[in-house]
C-alpha atoms as a PDB file:
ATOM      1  CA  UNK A   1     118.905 111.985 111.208  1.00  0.00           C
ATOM      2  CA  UNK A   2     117.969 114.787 109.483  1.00  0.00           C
ATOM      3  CA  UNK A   3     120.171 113.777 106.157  1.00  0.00           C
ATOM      4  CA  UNK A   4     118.189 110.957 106.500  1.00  0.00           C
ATOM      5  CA  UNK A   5     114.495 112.740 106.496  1.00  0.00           C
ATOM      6  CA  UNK A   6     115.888 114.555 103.481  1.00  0.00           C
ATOM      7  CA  UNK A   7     117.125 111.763 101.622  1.00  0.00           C
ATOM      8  CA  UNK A   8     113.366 109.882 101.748  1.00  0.00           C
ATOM      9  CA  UNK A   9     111.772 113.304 100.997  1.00  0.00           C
ATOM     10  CA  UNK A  10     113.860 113.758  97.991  1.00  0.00           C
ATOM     11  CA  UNK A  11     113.687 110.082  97.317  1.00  0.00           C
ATOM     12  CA  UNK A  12     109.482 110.577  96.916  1.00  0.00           C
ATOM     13  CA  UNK A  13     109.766 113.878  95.188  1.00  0.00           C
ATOM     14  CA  UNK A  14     111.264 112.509  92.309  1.00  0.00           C
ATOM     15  CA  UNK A  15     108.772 110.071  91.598  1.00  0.00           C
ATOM     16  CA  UNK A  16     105.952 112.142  91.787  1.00  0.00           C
ATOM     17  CA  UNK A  17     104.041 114.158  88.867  1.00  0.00           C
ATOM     18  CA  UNK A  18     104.791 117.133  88.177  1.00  0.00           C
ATOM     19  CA  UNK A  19     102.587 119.941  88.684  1.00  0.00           C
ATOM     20  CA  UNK A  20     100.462 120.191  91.889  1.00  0.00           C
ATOM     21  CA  UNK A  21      98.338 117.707  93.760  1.00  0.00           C
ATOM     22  CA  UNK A  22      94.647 118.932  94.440  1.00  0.00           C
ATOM     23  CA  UNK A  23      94.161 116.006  96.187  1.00  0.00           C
ATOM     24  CA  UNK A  24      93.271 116.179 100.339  1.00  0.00           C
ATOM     25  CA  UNK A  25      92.977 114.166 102.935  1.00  0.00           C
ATOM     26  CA  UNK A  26      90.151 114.077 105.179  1.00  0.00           C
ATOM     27  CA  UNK A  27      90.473 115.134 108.839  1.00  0.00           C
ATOM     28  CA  UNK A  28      90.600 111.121 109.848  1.00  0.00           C
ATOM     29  CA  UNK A  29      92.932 110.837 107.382  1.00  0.00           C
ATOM     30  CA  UNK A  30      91.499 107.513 105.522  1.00  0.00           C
ATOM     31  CA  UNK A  31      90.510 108.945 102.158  1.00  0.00           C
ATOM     32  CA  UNK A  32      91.136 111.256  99.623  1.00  0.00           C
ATOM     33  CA  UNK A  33      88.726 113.535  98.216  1.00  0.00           C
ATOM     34  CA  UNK A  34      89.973 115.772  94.491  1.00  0.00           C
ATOM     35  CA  UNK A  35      89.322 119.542  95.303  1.00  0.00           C
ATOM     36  CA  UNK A  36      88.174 121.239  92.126  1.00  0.00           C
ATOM     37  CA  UNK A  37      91.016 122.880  91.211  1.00  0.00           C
ATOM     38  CA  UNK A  38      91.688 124.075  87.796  1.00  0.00           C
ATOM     39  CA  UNK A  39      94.324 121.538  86.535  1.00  0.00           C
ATOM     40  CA  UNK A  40      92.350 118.181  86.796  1.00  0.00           C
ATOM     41  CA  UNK A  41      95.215 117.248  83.777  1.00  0.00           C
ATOM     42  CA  UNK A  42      97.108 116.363  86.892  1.00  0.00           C
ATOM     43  CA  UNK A  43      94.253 114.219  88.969  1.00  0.00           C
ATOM     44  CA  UNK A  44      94.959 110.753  87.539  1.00  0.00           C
ATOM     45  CA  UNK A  45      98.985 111.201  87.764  1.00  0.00           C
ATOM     46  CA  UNK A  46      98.992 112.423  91.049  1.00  0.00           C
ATOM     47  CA  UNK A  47      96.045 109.526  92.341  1.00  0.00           C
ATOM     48  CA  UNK A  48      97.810 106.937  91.368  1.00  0.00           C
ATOM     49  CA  UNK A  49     101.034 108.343  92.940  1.00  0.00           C
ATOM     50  CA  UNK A  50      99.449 109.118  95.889  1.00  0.00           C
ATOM     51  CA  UNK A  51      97.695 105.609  95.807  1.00  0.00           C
ATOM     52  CA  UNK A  52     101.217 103.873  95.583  1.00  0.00           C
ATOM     53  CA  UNK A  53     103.150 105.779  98.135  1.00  0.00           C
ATOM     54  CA  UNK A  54     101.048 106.090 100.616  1.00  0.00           C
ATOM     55  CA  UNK A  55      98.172 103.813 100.627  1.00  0.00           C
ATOM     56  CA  UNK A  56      98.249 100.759 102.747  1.00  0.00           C
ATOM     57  CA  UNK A  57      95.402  98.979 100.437  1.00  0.00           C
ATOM     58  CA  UNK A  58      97.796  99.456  97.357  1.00  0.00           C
ATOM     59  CA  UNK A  59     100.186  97.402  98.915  1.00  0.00           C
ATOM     60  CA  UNK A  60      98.261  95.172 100.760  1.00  0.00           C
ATOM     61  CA  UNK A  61      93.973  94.757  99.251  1.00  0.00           C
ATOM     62  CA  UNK A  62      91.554  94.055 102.042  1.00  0.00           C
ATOM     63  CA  UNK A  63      87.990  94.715 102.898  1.00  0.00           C
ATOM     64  CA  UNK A  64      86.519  98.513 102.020  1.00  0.00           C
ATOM     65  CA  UNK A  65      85.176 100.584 104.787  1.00  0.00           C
ATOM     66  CA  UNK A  66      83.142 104.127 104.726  1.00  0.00           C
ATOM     67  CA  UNK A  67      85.499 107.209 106.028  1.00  0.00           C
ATOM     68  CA  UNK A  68      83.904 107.835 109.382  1.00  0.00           C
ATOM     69  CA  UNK A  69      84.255 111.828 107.770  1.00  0.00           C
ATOM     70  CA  UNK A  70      81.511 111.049 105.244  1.00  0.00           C
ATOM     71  CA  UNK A  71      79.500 108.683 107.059  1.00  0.00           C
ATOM     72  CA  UNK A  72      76.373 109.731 109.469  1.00  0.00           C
END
């Protein structure tokens, strides 16, 4: 199993930008929020990477909702 977890890691590595992501999640874990680090060069690459592995409403559009983290 664990070739396996290391094959999908790798697999997702190599698409991804280079450089790091300063991207991060909120606590809930429903949005992304770019932390003002210095290499905002990367912050469109790594979006729309992020966006396309991971996001549920890149593969599949439905309705919008507020993060419950932001909202009062």
């Amino acid at each position: 199993m664990a070739n396996e977890d290391d094959e999908v890691l790798r697999e997702l590595v190599s698409g991804a930008p280079r450089g790091w992501s300063n991207w991060t999640v909120c606590p809930q874990g429903c949005c992304l929020s770019y932390d003002g680090g210095d290499k905002a060069n990367h912050m469109a690459p790594w979006l729309k990477f992020l966006m396309a592995t991971f996001s549920p409403l890149a593969r599949r559009p439905k309705a919008l909702t507020a993060c419950p983290a932001t909202t009062s």
